[in-house]
N, C-alpha and C. Protein backbone atom coordinates (compact mmCIF):
# COMPACT_ATOMS: atom_id res chain seq x y z
N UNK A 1 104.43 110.16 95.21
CA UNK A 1 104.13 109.77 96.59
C UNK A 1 104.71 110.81 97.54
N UNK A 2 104.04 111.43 98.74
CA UNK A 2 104.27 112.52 99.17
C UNK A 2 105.47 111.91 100.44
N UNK A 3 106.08 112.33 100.99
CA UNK A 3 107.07 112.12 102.04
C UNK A 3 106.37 110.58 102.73
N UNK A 4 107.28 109.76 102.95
CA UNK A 4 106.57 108.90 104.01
C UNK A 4 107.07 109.37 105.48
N UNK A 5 106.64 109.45 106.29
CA UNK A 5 106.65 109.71 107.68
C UNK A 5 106.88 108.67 108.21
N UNK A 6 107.18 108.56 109.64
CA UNK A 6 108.28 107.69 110.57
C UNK A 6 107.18 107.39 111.77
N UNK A 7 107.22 106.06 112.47
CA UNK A 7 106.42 105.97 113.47
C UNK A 7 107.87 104.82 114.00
N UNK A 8 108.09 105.19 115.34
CA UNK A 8 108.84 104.58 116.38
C UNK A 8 107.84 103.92 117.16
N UNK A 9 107.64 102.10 117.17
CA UNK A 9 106.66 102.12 118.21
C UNK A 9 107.06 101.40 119.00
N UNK A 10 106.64 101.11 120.60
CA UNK A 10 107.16 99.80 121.41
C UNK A 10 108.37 100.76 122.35
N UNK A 11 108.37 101.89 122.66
CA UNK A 11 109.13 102.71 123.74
C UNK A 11 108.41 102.87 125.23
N UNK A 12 109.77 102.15 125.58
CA UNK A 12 109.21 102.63 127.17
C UNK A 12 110.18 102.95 128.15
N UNK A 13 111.44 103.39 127.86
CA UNK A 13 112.71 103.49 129.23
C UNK A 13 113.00 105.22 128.48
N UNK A 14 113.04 105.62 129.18
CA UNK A 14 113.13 107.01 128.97
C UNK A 14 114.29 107.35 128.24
N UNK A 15 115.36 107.03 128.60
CA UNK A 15 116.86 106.94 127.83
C UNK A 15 116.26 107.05 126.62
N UNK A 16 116.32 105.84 125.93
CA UNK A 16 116.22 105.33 125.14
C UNK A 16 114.93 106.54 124.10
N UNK A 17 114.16 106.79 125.18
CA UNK A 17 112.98 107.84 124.28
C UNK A 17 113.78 108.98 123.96
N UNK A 18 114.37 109.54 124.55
CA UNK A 18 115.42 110.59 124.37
C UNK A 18 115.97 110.72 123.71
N UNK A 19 116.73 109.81 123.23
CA UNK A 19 117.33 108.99 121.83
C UNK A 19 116.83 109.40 121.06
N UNK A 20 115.65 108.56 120.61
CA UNK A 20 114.86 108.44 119.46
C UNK A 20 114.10 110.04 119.28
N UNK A 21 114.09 110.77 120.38
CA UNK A 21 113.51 112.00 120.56
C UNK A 21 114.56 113.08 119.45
N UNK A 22 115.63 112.64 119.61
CA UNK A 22 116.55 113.85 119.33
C UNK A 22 116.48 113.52 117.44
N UNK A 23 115.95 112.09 116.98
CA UNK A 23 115.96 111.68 115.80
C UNK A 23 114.66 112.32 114.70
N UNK A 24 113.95 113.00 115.86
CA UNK A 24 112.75 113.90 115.49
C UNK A 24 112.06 112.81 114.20
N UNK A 25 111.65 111.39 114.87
CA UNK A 25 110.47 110.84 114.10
C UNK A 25 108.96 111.79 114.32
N UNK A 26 107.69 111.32 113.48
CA UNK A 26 106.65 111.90 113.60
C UNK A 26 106.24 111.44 114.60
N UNK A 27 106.32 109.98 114.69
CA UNK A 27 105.67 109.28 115.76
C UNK A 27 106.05 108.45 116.67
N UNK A 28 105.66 108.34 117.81
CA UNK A 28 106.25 107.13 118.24
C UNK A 28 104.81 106.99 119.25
N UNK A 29 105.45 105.02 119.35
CA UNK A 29 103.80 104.57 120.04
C UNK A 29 104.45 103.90 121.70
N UNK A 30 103.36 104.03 122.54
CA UNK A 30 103.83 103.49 123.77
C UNK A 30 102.30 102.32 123.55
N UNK A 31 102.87 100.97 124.08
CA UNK A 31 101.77 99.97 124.36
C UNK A 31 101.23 99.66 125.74
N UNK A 32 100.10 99.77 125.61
CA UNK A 32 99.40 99.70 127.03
C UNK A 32 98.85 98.00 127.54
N UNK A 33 99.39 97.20 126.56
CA UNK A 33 98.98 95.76 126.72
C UNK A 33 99.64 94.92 127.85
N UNK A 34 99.30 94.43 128.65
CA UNK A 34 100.41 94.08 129.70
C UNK A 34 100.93 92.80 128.82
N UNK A 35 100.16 91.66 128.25
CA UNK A 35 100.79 90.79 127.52
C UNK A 35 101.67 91.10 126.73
N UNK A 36 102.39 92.03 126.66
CA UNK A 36 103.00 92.63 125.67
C UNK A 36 104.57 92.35 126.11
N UNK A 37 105.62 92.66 125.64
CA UNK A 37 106.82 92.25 126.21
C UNK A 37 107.62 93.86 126.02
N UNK A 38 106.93 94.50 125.43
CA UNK A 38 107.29 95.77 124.93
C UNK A 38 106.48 97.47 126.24
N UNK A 39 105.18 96.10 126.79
CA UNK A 39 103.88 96.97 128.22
C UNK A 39 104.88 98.07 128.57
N UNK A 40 104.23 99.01 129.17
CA UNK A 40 105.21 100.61 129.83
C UNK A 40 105.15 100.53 131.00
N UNK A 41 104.08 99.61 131.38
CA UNK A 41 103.89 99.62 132.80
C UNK A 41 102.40 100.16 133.76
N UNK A 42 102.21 100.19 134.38
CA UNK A 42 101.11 100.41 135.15
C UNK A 42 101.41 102.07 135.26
N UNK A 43 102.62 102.45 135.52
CA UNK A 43 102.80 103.85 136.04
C UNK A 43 103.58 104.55 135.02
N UNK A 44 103.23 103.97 133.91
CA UNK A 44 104.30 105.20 132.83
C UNK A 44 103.88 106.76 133.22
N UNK A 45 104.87 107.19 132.66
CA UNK A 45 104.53 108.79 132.69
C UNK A 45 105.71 109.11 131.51
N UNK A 46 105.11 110.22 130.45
CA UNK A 46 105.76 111.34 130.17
C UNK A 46 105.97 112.67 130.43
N UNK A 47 107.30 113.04 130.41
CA UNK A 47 107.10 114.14 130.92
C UNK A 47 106.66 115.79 130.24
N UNK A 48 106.50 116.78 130.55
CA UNK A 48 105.84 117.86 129.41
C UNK A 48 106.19 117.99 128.56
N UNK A 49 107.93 118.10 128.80
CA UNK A 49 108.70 118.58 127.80
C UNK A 49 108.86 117.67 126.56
N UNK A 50 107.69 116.85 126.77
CA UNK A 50 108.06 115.84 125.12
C UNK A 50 107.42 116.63 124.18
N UNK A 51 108.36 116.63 122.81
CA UNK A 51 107.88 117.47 121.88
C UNK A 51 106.51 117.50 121.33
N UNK A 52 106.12 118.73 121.08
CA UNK A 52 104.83 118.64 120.56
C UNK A 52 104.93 117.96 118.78
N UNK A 53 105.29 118.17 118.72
CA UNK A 53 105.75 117.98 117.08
C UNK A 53 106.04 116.16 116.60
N UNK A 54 106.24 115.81 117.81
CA UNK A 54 106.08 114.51 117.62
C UNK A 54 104.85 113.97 118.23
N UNK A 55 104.04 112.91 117.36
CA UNK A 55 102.63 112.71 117.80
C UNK A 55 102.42 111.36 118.47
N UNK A 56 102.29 111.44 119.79
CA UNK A 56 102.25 110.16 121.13
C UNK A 56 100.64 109.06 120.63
N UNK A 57 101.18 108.39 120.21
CA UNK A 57 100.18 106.93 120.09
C UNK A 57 100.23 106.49 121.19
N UNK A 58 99.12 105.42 121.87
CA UNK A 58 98.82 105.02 122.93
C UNK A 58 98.24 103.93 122.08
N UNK A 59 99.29 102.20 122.51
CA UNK A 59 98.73 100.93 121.70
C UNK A 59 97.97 100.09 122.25
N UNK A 60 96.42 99.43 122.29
CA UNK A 60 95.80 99.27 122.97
C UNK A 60 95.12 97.98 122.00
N UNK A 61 94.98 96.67 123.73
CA UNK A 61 94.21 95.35 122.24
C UNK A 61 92.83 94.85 123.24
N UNK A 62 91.93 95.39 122.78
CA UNK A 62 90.75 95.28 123.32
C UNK A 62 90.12 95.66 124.50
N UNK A 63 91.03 96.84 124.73
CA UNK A 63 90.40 97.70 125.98
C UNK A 63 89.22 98.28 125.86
N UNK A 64 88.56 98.45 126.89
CA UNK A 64 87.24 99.58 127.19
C UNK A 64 87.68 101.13 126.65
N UNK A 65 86.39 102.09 126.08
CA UNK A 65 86.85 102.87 125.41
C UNK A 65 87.08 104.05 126.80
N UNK A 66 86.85 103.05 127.94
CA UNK A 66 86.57 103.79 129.01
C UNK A 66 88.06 104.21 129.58
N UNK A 67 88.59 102.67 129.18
CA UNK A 67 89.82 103.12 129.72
C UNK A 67 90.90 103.60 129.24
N UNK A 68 90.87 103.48 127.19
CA UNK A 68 91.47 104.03 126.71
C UNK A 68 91.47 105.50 126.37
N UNK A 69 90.43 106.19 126.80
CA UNK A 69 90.54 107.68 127.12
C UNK A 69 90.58 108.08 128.53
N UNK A 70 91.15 107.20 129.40
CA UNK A 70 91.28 107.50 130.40
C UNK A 70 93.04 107.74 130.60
N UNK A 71 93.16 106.94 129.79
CA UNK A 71 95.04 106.96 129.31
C UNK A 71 95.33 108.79 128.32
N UNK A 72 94.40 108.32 126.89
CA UNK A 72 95.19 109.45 126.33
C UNK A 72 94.44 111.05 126.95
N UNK A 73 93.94 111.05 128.07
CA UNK A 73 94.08 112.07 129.08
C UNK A 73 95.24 112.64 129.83
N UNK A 74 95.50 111.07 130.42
CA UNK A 74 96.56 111.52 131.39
C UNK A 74 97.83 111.62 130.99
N UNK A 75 97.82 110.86 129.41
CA UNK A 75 99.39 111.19 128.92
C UNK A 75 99.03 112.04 128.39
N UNK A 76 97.98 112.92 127.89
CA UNK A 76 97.93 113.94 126.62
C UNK A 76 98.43 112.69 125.29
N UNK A 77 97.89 111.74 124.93
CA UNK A 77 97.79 111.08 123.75
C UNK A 77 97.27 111.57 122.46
N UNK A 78 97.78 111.89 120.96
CA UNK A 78 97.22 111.77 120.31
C UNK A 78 96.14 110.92 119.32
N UNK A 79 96.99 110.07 119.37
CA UNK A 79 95.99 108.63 118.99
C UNK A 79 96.09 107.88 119.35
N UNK A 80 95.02 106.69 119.34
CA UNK A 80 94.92 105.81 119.76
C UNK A 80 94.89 104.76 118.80
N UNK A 81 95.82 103.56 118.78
CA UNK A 81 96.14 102.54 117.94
C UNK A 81 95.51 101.21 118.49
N UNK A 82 94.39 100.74 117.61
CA UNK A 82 93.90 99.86 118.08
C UNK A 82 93.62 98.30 117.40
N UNK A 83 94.78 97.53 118.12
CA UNK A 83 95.02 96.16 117.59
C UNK A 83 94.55 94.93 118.00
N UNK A 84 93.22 94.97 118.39
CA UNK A 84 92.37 93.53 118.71
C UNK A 84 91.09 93.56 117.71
N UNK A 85 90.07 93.05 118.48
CA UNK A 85 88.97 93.12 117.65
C UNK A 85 88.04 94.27 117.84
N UNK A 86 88.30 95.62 118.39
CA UNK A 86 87.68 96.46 118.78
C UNK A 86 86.30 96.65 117.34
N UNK A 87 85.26 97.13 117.82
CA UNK A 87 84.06 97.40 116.89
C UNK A 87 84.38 98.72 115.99
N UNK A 88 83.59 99.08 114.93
CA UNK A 88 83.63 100.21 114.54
C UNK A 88 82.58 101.35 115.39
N UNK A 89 81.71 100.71 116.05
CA UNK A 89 81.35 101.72 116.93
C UNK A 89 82.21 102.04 118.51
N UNK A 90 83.12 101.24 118.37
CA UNK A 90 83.77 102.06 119.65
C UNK A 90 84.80 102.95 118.95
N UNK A 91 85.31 102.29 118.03
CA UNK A 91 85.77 103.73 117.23
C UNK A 91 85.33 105.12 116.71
N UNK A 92 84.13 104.33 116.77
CA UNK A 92 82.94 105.92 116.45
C UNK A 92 83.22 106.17 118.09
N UNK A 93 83.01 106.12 119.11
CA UNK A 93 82.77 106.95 120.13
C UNK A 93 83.95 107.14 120.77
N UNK A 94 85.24 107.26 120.09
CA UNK A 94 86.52 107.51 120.53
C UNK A 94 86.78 108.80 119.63
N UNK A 95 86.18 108.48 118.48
CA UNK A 95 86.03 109.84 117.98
C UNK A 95 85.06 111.14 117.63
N UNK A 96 84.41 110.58 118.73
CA UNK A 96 83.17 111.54 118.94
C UNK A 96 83.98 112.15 120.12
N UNK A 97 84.69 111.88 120.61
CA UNK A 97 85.25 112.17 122.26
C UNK A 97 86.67 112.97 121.34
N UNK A 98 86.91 113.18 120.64
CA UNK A 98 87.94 113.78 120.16
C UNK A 98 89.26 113.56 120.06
N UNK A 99 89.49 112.24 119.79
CA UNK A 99 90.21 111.42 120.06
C UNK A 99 90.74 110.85 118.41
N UNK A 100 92.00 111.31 118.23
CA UNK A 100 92.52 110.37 116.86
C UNK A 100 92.18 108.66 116.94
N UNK A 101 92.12 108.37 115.85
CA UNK A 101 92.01 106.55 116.08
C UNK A 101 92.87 106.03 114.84
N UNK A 102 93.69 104.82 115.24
CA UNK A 102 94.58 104.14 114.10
C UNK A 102 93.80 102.91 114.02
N UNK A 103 92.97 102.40 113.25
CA UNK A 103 92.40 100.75 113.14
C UNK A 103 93.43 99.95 112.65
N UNK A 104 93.89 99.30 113.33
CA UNK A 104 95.15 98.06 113.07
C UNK A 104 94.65 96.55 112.24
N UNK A 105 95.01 95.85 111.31
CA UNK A 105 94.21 94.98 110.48
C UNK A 105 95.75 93.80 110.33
N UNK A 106 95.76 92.92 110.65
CA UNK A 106 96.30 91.63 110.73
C UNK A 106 96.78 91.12 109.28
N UNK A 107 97.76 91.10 108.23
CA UNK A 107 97.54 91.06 106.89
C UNK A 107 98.56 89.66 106.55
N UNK A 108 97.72 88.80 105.85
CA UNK A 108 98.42 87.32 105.26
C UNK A 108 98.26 87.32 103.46
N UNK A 109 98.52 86.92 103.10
CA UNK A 109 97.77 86.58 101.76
C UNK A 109 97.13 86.51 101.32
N UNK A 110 95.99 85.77 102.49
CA UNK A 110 94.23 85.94 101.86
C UNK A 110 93.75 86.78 102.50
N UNK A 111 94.43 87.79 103.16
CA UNK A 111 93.74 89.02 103.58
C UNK A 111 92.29 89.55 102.71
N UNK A 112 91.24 90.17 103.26
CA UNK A 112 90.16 90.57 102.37
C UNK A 112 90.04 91.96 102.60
N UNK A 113 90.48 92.93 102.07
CA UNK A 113 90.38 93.86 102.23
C UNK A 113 89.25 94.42 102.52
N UNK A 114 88.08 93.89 101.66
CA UNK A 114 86.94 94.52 102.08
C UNK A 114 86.48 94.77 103.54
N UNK A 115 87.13 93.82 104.48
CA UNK A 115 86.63 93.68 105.85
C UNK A 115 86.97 94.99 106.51
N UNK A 116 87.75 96.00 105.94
CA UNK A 116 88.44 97.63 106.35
C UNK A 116 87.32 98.35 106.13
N UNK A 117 86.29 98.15 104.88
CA UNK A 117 85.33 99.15 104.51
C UNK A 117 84.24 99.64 105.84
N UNK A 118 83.74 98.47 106.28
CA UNK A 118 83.13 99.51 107.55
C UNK A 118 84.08 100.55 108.57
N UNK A 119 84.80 100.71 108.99
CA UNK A 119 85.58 101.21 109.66
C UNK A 119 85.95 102.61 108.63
N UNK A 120 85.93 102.91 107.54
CA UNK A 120 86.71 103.92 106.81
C UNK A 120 86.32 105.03 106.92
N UNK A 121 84.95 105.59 107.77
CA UNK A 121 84.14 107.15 108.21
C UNK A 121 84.77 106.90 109.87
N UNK A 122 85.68 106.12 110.23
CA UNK A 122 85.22 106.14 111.87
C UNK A 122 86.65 106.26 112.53
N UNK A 123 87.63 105.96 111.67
CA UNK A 123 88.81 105.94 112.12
C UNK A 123 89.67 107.06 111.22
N UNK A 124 90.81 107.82 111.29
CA UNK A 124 91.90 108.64 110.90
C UNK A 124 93.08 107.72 109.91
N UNK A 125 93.34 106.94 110.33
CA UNK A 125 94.35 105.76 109.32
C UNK A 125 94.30 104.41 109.69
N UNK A 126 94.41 103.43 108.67
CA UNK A 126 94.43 102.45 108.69
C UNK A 126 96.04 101.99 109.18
N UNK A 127 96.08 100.46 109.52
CA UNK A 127 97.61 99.92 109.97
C UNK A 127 97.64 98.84 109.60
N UNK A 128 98.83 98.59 108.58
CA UNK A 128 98.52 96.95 108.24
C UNK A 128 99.61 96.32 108.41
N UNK A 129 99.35 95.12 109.75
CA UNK A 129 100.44 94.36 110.31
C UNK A 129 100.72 93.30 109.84
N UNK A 130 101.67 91.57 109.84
CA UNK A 130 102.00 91.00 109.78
C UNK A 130 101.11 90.45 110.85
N UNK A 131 99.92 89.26 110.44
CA UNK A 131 99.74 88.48 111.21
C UNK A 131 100.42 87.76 111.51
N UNK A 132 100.09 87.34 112.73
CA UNK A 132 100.86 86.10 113.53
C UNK A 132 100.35 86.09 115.07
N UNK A 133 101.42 85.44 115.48
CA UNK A 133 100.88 84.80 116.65
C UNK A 133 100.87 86.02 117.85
N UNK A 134 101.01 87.16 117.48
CA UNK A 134 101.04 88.13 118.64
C UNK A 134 100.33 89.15 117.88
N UNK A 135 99.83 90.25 118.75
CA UNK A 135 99.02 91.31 118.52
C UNK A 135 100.19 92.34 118.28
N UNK A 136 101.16 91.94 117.02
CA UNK A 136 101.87 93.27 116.50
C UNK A 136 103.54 92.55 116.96
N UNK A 137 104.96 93.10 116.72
CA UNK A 137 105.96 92.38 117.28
C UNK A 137 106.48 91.31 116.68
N UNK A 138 105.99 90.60 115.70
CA UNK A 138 106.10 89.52 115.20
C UNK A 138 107.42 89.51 114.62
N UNK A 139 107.83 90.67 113.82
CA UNK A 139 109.03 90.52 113.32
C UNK A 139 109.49 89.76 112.01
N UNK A 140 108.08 89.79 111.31
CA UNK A 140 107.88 89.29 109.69
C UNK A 140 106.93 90.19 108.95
N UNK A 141 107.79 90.58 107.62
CA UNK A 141 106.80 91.20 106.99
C UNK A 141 105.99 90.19 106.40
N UNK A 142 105.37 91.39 105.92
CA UNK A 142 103.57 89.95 104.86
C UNK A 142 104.73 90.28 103.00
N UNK A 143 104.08 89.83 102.15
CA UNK A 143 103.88 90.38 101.45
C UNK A 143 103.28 91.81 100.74
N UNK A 144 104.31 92.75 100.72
CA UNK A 144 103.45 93.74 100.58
C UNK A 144 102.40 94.05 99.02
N UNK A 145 102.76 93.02 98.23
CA UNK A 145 102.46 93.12 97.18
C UNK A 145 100.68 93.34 97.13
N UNK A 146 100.08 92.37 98.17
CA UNK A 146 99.06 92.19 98.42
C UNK A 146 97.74 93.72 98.68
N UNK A 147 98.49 94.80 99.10
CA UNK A 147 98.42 95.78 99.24
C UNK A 147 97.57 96.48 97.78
N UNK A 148 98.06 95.71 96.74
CA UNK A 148 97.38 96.02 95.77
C UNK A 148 96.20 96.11 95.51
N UNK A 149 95.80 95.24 96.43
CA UNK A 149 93.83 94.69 96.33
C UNK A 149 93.45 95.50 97.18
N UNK A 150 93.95 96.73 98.12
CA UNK A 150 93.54 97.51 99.07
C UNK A 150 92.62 98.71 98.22
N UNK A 151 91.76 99.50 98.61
CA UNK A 151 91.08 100.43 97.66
C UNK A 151 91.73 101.41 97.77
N UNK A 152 92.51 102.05 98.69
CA UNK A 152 93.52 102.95 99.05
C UNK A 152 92.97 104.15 100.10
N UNK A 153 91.46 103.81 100.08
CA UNK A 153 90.39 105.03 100.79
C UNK A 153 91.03 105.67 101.85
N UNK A 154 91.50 105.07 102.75
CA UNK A 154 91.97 105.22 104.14
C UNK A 154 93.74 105.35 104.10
N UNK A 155 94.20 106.71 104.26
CA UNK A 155 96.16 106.66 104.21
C UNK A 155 96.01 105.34 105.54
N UNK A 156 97.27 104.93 105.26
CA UNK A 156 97.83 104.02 105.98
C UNK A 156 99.28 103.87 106.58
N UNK A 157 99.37 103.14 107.66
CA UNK A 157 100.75 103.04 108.07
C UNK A 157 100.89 101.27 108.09
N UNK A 158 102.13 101.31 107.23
CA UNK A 158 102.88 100.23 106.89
C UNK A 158 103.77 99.84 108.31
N UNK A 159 103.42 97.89 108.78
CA UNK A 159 104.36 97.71 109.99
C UNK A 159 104.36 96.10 109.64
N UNK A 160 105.21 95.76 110.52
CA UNK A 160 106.15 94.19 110.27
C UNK A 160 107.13 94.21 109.69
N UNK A 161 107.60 94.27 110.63
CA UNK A 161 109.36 93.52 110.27
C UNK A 161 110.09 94.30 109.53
N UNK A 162 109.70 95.57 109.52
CA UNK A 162 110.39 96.45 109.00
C UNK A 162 111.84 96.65 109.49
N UNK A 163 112.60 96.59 108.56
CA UNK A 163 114.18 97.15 109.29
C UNK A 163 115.10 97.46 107.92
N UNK A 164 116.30 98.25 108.47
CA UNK A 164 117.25 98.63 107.26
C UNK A 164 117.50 97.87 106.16
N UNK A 165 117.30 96.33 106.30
CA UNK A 165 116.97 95.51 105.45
C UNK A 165 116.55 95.48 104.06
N UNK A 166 115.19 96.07 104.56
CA UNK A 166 114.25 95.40 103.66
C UNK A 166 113.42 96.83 103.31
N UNK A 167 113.41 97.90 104.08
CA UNK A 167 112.71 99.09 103.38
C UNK A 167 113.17 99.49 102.65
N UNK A 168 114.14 99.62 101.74
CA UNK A 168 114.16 100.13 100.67
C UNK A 168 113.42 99.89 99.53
N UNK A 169 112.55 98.36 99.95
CA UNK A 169 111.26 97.73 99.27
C UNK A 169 110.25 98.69 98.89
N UNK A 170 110.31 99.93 100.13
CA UNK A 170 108.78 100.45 100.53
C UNK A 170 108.87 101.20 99.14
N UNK A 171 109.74 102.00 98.11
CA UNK A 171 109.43 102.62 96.89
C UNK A 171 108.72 101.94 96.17
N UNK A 172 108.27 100.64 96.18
CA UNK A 172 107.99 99.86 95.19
C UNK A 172 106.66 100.12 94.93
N UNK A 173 105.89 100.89 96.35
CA UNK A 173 104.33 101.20 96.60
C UNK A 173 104.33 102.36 96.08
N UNK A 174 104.93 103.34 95.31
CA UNK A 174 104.41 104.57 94.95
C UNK A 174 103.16 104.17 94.43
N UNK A 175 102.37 105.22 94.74
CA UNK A 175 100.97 105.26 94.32
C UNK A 175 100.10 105.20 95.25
N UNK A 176 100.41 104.71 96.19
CA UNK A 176 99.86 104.07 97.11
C UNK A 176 99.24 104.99 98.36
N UNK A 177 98.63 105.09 99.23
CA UNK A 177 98.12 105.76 100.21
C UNK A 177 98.28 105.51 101.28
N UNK A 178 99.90 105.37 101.36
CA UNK A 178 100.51 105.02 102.29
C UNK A 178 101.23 106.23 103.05
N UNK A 179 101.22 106.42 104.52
CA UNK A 179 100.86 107.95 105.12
C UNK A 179 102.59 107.59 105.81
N UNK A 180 102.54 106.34 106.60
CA UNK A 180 103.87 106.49 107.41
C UNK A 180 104.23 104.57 107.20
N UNK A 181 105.76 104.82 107.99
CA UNK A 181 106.06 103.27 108.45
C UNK A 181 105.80 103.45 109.47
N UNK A 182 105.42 102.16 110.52
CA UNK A 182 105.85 102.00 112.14
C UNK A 182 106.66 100.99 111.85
N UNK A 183 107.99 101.31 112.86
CA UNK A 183 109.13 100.66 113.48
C UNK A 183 108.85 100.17 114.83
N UNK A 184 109.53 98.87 114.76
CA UNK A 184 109.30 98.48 116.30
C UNK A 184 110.43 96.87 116.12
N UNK A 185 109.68 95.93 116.25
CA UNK A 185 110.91 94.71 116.42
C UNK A 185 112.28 94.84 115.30
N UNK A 186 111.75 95.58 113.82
CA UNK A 186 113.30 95.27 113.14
C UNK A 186 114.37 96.24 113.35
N UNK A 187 114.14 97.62 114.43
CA UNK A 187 115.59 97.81 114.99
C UNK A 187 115.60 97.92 116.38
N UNK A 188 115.21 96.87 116.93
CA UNK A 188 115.24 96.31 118.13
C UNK A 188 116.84 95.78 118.27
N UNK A 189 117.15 96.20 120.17
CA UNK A 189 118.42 95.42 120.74
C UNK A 189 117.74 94.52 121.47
N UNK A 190 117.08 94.71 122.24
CA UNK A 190 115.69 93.90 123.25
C UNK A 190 114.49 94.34 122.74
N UNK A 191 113.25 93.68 123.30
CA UNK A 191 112.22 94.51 123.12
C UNK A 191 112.02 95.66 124.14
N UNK A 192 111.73 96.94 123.25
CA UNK A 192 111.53 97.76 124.05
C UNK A 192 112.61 98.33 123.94
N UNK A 193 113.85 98.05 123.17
CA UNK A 193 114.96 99.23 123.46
C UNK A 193 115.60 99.07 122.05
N UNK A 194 115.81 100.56 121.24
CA UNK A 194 115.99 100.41 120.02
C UNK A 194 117.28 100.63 119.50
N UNK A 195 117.64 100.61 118.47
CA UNK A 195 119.31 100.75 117.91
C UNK A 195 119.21 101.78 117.44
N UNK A 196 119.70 103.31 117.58
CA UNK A 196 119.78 104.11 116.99
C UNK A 196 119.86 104.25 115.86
N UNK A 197 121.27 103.45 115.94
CA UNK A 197 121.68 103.19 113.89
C UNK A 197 121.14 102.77 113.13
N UNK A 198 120.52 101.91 113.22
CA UNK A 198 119.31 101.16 112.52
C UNK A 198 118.29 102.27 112.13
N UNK A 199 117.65 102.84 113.28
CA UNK A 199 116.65 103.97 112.73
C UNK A 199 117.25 105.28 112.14
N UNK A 200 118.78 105.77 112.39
CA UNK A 200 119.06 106.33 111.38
C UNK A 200 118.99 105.94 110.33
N UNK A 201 119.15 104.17 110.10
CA UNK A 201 119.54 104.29 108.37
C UNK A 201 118.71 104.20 107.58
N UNK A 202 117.08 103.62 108.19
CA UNK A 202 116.03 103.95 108.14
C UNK A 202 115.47 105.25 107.41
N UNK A 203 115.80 106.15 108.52
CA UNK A 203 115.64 107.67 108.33
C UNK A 203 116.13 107.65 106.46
N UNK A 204 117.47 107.57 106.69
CA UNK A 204 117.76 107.58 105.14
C UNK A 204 117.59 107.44 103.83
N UNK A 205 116.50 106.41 104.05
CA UNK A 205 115.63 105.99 102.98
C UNK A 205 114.62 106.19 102.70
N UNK A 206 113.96 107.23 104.02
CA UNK A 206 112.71 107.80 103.39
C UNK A 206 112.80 109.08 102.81
């Protein structure tokens, strides 16, 4: 299994990005949902000097594709992470517009994997969350075992409830076509503001 890669998601106070900046993850995601408890706000801004080397997600749950490239314009976004019921043709025309796309998929037990297969020419990676009662945040993993019944077509990023805890689980998937983790509620102090230490120790285990 080749390196797993790091996704920081749910940042929005600059401090705090700075932080996590100097920890040189691959990724980190900002959410554009106002229902969100983690939202950036109406007026986020980054500023230039954010590294190129780290790749800016923009998290989005059933927006217009109008307005979600109207965002990863003005931040310079690399991808776009998309966690509602968005179509596979608005994913086709997010990436006709040149635009990375993450398709986000809700995962329980009776998950059906097959329901990923249309989407697998139209999107860049798959994301498989912990359903529940919120669009991502939940702060429970699924079973990852389930993962097994996945076809592997599409790399993926592993999220829920991830924390120093419990990833040391994630070796258990070698084999697997699994590209990164996203972090977000399990090294949470609030939402929206993260524990360093935690994502160091994180770091450590991949």
């Amino acid at each position: 299994m080749n390196k797993i890669k790091l996704k920081i998601c749910g940042m929005r106070d600059w401090i705090n990005i700075r932080e996590v900046i100097a920890l040189r993850p691959d990724y980190m995601g900002f959410i554009f949902y106002a229902n969100s408890p983690r939202f950036v706000g109406e007026d986020f801004q980054l500023p230039e000097s954010f590294p190129a080397d780290i790749k800016k997600a923009g998290v989005f749950v059933n927006a217009s594709v109008e307005e979600m490239l109207l965002q990863a314009e003005r931040l310079k976004l690399d991808y776009l992470q998309l966690h509602g019921n968005e179509s596979v043709r608005q994913c086709e025309e997010l990436k006709e517009k040149g635009v990375a796309v993450i398709k986000v998929f809700s995962v329980d037990d009776d998950f059906d994997f097959t329901s990923t297969k249309p989407y697998a020419h139209s999107v860049d990676f798959f994301l498989f969350d912990t359903k529940g009662k919120y669009y991502g945040g939940n702060a429970r993993t699924f079973d990852w075992n389930v993962l097994q019944r996945y076809d592997q077509q599409v790399p993926f990023f592993l999220s829920g409830g991830i924390s120093p805890y419990n990833v040391s689980g994630i070796k258990e998937l070698k084999g697997m076509n699994l590209h990164a983790i996203d972090i977000n509620s399990g090294v949470e102090v609030t939402p929206g503001m993260k524990d360093i230490e935690k994502i160091k120790d994180i770091k450590c285990e991949l």
